[in-house]
N, C-alpha and C. Protein backbone atom coordinates (compact mmCIF):
# COMPACT_ATOMS: atom_id res chain seq x y z
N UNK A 1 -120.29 56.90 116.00
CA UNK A 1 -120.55 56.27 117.28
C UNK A 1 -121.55 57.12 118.05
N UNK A 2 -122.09 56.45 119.12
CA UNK A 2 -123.19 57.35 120.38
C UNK A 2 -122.65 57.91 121.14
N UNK A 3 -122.83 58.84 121.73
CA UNK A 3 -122.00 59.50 122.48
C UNK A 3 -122.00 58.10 123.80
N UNK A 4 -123.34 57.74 123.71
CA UNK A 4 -123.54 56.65 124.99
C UNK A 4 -122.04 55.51 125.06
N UNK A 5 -121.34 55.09 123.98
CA UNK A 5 -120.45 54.20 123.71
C UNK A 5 -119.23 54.78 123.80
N UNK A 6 -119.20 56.14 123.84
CA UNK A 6 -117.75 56.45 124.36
C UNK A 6 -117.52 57.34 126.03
N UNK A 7 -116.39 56.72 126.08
CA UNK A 7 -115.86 56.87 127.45
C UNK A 7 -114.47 57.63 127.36
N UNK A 8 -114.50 58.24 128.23
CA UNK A 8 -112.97 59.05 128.51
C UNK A 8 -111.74 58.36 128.49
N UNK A 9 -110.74 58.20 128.00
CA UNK A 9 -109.43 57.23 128.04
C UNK A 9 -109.81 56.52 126.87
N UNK A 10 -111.16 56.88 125.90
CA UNK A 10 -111.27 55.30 125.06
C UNK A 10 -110.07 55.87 123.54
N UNK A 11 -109.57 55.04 123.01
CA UNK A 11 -108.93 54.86 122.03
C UNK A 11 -110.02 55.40 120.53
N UNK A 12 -109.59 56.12 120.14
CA UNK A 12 -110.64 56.01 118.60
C UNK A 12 -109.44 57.04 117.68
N UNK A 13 -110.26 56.89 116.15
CA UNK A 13 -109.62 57.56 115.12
C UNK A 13 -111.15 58.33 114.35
N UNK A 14 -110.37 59.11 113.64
CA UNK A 14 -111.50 60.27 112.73
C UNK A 14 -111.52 59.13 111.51
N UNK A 15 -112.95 58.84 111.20
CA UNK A 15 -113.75 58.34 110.28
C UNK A 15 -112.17 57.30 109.90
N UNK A 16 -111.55 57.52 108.18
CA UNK A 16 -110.50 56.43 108.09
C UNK A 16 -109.37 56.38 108.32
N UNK A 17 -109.10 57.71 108.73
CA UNK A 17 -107.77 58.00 109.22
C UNK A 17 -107.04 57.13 110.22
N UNK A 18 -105.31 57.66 109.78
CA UNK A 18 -104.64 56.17 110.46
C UNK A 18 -104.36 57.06 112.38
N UNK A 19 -104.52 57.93 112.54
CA UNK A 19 -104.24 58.65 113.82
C UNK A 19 -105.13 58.03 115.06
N UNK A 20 -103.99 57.92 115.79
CA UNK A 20 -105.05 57.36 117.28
C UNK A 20 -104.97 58.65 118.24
N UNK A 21 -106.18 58.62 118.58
CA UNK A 21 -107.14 59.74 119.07
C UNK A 21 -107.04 58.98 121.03
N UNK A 22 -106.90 60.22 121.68
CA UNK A 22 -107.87 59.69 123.16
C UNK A 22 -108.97 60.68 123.43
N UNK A 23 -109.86 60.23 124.19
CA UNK A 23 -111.14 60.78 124.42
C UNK A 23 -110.58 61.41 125.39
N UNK A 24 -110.57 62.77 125.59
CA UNK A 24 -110.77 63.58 127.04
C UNK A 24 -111.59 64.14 127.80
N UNK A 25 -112.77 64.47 126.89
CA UNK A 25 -114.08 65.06 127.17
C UNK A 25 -115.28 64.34 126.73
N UNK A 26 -116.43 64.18 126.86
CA UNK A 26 -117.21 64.54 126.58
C UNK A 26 -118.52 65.81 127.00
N UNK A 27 -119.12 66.03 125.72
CA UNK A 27 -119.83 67.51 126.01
C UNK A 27 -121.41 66.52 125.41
N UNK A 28 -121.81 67.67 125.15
CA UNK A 28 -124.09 67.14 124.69
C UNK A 28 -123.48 67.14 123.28
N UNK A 29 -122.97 67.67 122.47
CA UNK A 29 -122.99 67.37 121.33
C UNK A 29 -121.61 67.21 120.37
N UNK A 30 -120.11 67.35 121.40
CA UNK A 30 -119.00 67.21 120.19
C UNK A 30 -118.04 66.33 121.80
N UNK A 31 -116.95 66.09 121.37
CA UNK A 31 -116.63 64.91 122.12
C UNK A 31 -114.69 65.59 122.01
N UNK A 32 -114.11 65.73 122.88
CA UNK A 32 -112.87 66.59 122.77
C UNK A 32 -111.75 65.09 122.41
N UNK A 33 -111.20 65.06 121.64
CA UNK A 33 -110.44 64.05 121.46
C UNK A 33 -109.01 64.64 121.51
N UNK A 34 -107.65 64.00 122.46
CA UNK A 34 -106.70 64.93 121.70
C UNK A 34 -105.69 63.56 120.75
N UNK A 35 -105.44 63.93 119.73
CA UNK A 35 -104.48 62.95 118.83
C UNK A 35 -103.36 63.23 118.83
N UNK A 36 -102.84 61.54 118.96
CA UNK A 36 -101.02 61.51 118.66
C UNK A 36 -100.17 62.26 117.23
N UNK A 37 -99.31 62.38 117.51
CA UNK A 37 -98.62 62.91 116.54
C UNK A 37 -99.04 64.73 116.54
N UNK A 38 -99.57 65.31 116.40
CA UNK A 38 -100.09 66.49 116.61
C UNK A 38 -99.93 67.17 118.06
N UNK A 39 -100.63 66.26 119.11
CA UNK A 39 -101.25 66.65 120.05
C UNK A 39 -102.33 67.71 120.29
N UNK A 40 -102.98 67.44 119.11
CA UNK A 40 -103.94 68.95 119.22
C UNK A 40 -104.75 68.11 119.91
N UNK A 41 -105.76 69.00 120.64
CA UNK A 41 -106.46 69.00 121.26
C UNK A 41 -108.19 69.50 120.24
N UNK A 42 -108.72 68.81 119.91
CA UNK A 42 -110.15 68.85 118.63
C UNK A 42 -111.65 68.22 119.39
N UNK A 43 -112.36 69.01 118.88
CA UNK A 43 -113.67 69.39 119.23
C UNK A 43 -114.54 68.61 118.06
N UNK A 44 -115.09 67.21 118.12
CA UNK A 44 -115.25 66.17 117.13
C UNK A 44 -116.55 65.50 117.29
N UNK A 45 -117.63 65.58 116.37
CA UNK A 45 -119.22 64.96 116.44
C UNK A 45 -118.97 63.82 116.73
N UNK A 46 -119.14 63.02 117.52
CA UNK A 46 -119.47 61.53 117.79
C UNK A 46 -119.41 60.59 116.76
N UNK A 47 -120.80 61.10 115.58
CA UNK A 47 -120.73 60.58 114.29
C UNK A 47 -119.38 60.40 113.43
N UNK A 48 -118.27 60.74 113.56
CA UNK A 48 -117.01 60.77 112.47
C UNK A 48 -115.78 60.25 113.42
N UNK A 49 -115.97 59.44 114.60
CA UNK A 49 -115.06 59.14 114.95
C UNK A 49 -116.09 57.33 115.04
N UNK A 50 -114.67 56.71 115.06
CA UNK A 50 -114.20 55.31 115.01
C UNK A 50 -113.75 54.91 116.24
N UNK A 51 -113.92 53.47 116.73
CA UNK A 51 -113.26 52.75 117.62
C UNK A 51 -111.60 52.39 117.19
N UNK A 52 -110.46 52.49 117.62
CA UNK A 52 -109.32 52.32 117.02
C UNK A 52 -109.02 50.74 117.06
């Protein structure tokens, strides 16, 4: 995805993975997502995440 198409609160997953992700950040070049089940908090290229 563009960084332009994501928004903070948006829903997404890493490339095919079944985990739903929320957007918390965005930065110029990695996009902070934190995911359910984990709750980690990950530092993620735009390019490898998915709309959920």
């Amino acid at each position: 995805m563009r960084i332009q198409d994501l928004k903070i609160g948006m829903a997404v997953r890493y490339e095919n993975q079944k985990w739903k992700g929320t957007i918390v950040g965005i930065g110029r070049e990695e996009i902070e997502v934190i995911f359910e089940g984990d709750g980690a908090l990950e530092y993620i290229d735009p390019m490898f995440l998915r709309p959920f």
